[in-house]
C-alpha atoms as a PDB file:
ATOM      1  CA  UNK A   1      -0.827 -18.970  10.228  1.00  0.00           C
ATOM      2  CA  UNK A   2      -1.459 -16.003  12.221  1.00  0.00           C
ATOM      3  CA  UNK A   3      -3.774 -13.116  12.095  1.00  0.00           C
ATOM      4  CA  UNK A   4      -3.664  -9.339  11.910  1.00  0.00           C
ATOM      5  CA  UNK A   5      -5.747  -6.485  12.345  1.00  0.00           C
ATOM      6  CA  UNK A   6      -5.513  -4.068   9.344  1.00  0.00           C
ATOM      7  CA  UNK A   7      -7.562  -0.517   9.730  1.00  0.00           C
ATOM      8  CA  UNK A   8      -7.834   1.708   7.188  1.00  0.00           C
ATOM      9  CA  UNK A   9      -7.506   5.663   8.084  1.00  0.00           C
ATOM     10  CA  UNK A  10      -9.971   7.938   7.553  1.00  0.00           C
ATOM     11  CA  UNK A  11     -12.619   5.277   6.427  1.00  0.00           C
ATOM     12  CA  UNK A  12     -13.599   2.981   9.579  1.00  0.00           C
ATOM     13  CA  UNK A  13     -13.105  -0.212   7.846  1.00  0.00           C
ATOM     14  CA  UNK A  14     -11.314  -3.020   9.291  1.00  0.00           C
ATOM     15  CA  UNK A  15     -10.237  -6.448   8.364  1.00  0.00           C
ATOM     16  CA  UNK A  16      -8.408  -9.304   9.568  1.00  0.00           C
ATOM     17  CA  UNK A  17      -5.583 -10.726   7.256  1.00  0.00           C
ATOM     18  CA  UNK A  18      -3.078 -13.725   7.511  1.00  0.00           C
ATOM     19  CA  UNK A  19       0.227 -12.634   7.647  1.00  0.00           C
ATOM     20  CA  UNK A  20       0.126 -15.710   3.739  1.00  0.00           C
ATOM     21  CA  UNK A  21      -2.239 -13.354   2.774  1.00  0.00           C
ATOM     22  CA  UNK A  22      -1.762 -10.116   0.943  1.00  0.00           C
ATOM     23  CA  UNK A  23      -3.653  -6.991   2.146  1.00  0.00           C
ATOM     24  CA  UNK A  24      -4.982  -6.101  -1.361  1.00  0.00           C
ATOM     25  CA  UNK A  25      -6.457  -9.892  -1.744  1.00  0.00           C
ATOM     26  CA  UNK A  26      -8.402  -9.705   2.008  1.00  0.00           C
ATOM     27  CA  UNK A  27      -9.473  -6.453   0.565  1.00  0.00           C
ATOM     28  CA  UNK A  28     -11.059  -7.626  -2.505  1.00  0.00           C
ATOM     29  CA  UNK A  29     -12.266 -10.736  -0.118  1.00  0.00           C
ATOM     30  CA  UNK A  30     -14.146  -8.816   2.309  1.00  0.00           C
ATOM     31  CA  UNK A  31     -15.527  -6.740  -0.662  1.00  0.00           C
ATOM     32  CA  UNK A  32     -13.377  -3.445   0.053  1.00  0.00           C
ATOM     33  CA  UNK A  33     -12.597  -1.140  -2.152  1.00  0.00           C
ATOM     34  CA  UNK A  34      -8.607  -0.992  -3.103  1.00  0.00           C
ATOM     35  CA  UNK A  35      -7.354   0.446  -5.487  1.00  0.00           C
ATOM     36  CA  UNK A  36      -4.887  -1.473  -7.587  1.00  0.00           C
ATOM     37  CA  UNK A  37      -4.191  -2.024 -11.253  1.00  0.00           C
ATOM     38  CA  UNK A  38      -0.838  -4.631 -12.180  1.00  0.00           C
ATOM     39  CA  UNK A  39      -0.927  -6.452  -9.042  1.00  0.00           C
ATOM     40  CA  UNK A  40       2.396  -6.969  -9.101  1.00  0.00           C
ATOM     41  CA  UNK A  41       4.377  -4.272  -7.337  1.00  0.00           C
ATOM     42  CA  UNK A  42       4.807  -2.369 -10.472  1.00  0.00           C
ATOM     43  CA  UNK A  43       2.277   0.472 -10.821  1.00  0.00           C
ATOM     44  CA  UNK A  44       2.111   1.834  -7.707  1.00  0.00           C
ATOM     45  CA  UNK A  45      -1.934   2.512  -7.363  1.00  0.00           C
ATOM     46  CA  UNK A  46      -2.502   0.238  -4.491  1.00  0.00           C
ATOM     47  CA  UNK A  47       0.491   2.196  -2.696  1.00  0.00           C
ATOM     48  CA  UNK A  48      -0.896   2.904   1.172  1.00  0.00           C
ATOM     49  CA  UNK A  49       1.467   4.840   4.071  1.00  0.00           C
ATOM     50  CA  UNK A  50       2.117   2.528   7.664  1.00  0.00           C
ATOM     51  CA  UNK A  51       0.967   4.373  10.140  1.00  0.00           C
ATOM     52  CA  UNK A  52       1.556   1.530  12.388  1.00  0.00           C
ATOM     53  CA  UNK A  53       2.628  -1.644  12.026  1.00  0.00           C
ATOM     54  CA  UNK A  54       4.762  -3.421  10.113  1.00  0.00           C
ATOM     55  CA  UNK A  55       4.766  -5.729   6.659  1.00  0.00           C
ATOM     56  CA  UNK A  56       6.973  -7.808   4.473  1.00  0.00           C
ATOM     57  CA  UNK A  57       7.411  -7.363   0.888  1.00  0.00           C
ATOM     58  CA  UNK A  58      10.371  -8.291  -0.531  1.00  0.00           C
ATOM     59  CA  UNK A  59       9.021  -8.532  -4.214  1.00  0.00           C
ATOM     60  CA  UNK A  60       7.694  -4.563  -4.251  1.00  0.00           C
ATOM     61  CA  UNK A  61      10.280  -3.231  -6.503  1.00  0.00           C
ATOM     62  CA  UNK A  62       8.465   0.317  -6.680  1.00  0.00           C
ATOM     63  CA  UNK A  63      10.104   1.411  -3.601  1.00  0.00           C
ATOM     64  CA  UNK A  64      13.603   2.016  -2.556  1.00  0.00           C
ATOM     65  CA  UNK A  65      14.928   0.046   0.784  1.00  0.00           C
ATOM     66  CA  UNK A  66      13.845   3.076   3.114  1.00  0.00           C
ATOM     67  CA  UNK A  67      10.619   3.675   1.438  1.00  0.00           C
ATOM     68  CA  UNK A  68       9.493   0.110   2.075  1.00  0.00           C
ATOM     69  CA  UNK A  69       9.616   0.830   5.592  1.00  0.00           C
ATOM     70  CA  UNK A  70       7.323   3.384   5.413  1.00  0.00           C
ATOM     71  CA  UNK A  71       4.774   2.312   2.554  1.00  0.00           C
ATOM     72  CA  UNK A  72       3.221  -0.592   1.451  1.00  0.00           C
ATOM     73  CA  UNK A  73       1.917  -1.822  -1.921  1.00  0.00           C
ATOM     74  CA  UNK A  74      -1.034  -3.761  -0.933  1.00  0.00           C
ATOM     75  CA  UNK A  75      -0.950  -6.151  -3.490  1.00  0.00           C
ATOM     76  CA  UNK A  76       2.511  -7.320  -2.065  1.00  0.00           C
ATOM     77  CA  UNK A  77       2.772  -6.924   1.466  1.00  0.00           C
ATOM     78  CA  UNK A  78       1.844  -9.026   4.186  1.00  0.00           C
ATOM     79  CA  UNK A  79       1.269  -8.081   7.664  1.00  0.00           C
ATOM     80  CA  UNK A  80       3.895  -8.811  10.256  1.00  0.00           C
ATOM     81  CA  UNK A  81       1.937  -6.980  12.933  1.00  0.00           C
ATOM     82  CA  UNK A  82      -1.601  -5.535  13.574  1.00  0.00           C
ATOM     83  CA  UNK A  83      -1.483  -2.469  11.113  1.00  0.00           C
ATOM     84  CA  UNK A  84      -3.181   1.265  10.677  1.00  0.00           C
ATOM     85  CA  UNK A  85      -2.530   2.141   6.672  1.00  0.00           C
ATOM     86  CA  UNK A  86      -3.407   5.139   4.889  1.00  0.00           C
ATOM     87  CA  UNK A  87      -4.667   4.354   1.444  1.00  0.00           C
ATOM     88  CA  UNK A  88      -4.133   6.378  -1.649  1.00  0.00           C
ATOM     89  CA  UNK A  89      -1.037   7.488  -0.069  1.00  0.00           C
ATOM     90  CA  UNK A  90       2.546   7.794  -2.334  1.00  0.00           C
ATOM     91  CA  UNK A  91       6.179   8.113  -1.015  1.00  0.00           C
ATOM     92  CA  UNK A  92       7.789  11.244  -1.587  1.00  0.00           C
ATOM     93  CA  UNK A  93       9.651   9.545  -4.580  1.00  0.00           C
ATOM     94  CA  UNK A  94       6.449   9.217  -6.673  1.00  0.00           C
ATOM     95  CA  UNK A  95       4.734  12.294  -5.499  1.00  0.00           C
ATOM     96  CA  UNK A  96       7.999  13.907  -6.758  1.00  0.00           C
ATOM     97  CA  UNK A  97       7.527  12.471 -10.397  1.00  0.00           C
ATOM     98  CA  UNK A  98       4.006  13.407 -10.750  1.00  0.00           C
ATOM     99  CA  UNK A  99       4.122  16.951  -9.392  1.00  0.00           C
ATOM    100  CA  UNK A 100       6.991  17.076 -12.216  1.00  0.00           C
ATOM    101  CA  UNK A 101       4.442  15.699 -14.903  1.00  0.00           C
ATOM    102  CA  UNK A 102       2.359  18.530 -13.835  1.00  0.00           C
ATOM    103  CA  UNK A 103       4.186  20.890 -14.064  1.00  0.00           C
ATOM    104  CA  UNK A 104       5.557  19.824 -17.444  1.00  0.00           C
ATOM    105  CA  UNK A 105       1.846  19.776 -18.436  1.00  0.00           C
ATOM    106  CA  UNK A 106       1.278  22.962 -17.706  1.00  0.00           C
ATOM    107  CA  UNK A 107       4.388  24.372 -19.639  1.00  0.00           C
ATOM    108  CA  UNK A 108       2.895  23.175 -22.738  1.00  0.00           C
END
């Protein structure tokens, strides 16, 4: 089992997680606040942006292929390298399907 260094942008907090572990579970272990909701792969809230690094996470379905390169969902991936994340942080995909729900919104 091996260890990684996962920082967190814009908030100072690190943590070490096992690259068995996910990032979302070494959150709620060191008592940091993630947010997720399904925890698994599905809903998207625990989606963070790799800023460096790299993870596995073959079950995120959320994602397409090139997007998983990119993003994580926390409550899938595992580190395969020390790792800077931005949390909160959606692909273009899903920021493209919201704005739309906005907009639709304000139609009505």
């Amino acid at each position: 089992m091996t260890e990684y260094t996962v920082e967190f942008v814009g908030t100072g907090e690190t943590i070490e997680v096992s690259d068995k572990q996910t990032i979302l579970n070494a959150c709620i272990e060191a008592g940091i606040a993630q947010e997720y909701s399904c925890r698994v792969g599905m809903c998207l809230a625990c989606s963070a942006k790799i800023i460096e690094g790299s993870v596995t996470q073959p079950a995120a379905r959320g994602f397409t292929d090139e997007e998983k390169e990119h993003y994580a969902l926390t409550c899938m991936a595992r580190p395969q390298s020390d790792l800077t994340i931005e949390r909160g942080v959606y692909p273009p995909s899903i920021e493209d399907e919201t704005a739309g729900d906005s907009q639709a919104a304000a139609d009505d």
